[in-house]
N, C-alpha and C. Protein backbone atom coordinates (compact mmCIF):
# COMPACT_ATOMS: atom_id res chain seq x y z
N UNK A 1 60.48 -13.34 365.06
CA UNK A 1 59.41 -12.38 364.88
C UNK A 1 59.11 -11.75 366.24
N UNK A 2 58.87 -10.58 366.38
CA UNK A 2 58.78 -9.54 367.43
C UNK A 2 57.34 -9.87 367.97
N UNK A 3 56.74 -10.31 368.48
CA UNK A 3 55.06 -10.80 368.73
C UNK A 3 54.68 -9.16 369.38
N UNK A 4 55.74 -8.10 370.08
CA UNK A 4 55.46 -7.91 371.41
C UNK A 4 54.72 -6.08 370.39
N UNK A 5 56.06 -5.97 369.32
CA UNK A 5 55.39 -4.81 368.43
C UNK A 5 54.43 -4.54 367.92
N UNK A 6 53.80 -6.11 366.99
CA UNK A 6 53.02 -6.82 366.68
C UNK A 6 51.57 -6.42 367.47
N UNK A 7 51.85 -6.89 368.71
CA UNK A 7 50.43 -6.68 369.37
C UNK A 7 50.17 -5.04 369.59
N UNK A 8 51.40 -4.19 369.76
CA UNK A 8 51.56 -2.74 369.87
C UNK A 8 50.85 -2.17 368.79
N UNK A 9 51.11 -2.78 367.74
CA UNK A 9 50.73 -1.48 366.30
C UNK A 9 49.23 -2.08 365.78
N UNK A 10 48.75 -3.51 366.41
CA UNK A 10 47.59 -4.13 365.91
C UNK A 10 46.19 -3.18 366.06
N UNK A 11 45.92 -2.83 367.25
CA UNK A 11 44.85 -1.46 367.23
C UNK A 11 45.02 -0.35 366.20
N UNK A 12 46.14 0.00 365.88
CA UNK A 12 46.11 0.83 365.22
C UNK A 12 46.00 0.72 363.34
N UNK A 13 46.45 -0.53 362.89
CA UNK A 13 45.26 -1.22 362.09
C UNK A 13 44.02 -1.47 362.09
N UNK A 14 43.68 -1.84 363.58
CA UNK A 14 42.11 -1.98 363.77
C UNK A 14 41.38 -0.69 363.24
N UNK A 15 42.00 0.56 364.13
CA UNK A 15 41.30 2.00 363.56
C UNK A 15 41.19 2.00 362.12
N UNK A 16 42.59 1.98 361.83
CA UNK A 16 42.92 2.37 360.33
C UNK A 16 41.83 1.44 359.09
N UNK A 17 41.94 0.45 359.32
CA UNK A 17 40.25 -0.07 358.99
C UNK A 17 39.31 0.26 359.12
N UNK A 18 38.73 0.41 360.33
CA UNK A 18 37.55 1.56 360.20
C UNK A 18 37.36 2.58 359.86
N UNK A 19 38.31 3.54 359.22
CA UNK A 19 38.60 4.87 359.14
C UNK A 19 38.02 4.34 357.57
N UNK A 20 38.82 3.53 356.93
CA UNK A 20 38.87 3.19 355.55
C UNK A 20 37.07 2.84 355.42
N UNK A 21 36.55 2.01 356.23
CA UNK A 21 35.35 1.69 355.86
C UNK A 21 34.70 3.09 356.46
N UNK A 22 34.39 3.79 356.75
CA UNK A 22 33.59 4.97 357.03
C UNK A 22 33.63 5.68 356.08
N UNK A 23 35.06 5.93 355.33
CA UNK A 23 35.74 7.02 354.35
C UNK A 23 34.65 6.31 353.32
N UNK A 24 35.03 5.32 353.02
CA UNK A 24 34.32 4.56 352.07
C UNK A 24 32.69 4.36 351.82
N UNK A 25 32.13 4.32 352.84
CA UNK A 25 31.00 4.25 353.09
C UNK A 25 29.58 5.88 352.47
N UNK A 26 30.92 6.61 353.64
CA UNK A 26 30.33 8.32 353.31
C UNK A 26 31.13 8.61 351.38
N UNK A 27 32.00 8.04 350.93
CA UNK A 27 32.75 8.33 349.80
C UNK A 27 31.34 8.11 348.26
N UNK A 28 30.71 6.60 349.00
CA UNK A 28 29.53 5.63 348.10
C UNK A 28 28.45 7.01 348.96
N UNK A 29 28.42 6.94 349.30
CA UNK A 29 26.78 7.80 349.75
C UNK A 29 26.60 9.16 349.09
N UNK A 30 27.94 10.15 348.99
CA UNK A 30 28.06 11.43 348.64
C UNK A 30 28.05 11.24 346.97
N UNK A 31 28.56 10.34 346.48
CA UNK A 31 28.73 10.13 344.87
C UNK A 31 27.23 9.42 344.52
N UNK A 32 26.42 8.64 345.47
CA UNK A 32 25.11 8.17 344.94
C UNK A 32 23.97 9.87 344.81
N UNK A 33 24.63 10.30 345.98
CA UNK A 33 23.72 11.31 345.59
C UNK A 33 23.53 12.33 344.82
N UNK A 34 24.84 12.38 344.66
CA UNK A 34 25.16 13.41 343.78
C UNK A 34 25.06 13.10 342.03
N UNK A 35 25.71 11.71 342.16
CA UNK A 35 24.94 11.03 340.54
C UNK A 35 23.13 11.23 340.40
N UNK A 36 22.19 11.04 341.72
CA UNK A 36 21.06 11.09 341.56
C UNK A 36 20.80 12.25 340.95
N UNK A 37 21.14 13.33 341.69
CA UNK A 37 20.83 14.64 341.44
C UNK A 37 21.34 15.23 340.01
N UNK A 38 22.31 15.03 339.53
CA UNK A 38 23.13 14.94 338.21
C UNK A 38 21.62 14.16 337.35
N UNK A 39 21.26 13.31 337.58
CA UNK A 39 20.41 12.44 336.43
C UNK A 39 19.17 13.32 336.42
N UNK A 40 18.47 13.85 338.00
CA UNK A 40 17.33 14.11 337.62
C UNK A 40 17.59 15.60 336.96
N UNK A 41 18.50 16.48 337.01
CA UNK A 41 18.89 17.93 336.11
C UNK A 41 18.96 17.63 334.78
N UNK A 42 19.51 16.57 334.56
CA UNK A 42 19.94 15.64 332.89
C UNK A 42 18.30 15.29 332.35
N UNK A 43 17.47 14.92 333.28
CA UNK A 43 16.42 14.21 332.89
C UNK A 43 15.42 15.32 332.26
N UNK A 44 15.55 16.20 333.25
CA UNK A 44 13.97 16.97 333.07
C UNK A 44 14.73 18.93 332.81
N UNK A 45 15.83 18.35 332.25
CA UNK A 45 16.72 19.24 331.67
C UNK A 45 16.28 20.99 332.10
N UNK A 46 16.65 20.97 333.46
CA UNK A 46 17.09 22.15 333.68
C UNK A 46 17.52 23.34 333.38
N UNK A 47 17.33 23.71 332.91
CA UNK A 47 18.26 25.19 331.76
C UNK A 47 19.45 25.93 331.93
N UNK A 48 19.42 26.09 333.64
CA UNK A 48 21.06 26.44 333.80
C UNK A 48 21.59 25.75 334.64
N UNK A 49 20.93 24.49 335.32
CA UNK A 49 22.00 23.93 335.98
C UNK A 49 22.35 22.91 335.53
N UNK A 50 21.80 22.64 333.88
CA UNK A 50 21.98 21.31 332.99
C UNK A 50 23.29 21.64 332.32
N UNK A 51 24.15 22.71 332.43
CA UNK A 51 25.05 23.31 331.72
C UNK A 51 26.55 23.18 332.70
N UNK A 52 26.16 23.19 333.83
CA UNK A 52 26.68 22.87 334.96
C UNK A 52 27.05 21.44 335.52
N UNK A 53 25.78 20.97 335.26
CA UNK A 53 26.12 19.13 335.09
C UNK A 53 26.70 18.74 334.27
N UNK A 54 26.52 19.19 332.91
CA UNK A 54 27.00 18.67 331.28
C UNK A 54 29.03 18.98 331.75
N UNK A 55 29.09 20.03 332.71
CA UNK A 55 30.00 20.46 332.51
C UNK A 55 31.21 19.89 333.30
N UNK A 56 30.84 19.37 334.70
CA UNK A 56 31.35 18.45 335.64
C UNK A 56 31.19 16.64 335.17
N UNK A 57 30.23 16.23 334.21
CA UNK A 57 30.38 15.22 333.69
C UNK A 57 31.81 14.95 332.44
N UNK A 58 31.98 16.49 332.27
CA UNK A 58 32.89 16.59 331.25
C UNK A 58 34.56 16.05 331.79
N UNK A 59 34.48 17.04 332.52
CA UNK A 59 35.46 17.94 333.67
C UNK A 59 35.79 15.97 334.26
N UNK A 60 34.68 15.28 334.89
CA UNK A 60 35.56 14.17 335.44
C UNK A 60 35.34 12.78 334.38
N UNK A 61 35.04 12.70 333.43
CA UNK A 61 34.98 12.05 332.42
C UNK A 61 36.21 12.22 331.48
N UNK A 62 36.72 13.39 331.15
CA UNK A 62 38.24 13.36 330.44
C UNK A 62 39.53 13.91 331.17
N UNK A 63 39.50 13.40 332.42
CA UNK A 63 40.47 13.94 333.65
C UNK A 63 40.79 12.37 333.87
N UNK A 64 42.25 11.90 333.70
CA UNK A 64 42.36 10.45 333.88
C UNK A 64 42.59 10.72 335.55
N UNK A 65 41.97 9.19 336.47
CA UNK A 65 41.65 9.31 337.54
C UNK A 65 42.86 9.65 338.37
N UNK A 66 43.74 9.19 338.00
CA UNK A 66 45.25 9.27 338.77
C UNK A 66 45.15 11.32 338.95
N UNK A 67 44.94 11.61 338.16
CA UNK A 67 45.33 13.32 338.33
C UNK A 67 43.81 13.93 339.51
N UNK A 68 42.98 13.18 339.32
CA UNK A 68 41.54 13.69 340.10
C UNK A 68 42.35 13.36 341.15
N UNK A 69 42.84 12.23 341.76
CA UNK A 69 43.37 11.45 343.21
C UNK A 69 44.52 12.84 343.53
N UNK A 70 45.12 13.11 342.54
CA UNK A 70 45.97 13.92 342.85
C UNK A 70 45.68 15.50 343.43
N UNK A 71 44.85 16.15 342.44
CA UNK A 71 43.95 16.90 343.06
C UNK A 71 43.16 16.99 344.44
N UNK A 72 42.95 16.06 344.67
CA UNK A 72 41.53 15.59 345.83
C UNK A 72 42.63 15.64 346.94
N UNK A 73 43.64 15.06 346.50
CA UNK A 73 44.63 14.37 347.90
C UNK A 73 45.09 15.85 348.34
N UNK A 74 45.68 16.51 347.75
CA UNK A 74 46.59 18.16 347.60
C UNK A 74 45.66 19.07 348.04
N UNK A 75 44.11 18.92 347.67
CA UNK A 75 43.43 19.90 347.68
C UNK A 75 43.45 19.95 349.27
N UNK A 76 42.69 18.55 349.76
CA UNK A 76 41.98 18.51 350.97
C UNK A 76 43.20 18.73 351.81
N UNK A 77 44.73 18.21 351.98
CA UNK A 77 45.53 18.97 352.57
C UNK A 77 45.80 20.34 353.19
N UNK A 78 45.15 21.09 352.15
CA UNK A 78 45.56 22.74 352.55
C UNK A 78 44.19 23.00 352.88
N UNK A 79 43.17 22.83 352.41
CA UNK A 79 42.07 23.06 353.26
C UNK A 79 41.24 22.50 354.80
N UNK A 80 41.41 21.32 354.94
CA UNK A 80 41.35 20.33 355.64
C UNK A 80 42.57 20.28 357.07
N UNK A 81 43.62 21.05 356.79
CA UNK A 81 44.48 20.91 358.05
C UNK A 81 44.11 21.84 359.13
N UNK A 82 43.43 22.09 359.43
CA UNK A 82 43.03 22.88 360.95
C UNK A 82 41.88 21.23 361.38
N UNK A 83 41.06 21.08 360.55
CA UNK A 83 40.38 19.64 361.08
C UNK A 83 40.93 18.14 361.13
N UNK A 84 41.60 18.08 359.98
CA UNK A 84 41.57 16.82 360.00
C UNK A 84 43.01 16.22 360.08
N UNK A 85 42.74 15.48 360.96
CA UNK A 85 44.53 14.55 361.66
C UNK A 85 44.59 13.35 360.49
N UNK A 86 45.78 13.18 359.77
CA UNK A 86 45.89 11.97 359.57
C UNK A 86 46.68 11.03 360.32
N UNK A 87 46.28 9.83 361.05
CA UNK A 87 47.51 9.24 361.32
C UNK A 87 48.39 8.48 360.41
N UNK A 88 49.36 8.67 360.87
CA UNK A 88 50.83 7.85 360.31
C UNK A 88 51.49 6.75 361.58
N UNK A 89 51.09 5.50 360.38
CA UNK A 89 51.67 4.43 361.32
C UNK A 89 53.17 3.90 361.78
């Protein structure tokens, strides 16, 4: 076993973990809020932006998740490349 690569590529797991817990973190925060806001339009039924909610509940409710991932991944690519670096390990 190579110990010497090992210790070479180990930081860059370290990042890559944190990247994952941040992604993750802001991923739970943006979907809590946005479910909040979704419930209180649902609740006290809004008139045109309840049509809008009804309609994105639809939209990711009969979209099996594999094709949303697919979307999301493709999308943020072409929009997202002037900002955002991914690394490759």
């Amino acid at each position: 076993m190579n110990w010497d690569y090992i210790l070479t590529v180990l930081p860059k797991f370290g990042y890559a973990t944190l990247m994952t817990l941040h992604l993750a973190f802001w991923g739970i925060l943006l979907s809590l809020i946005i479910g909040v806001l979704c419930a209180l339009v649902t609740t006290y039924k809004v008139k045109y932006l309840k049509v809008f909610v009804q309609g994105y509940i639809e939209l990711s409710r009969n979209t099996p998740l594999l094709i949303q991932v697919f979307f999301s991944i493709l999308g943020s690519r072409k929009s997202a490349s002037k900002w955002m670096v991914l690394p490759v390990v």
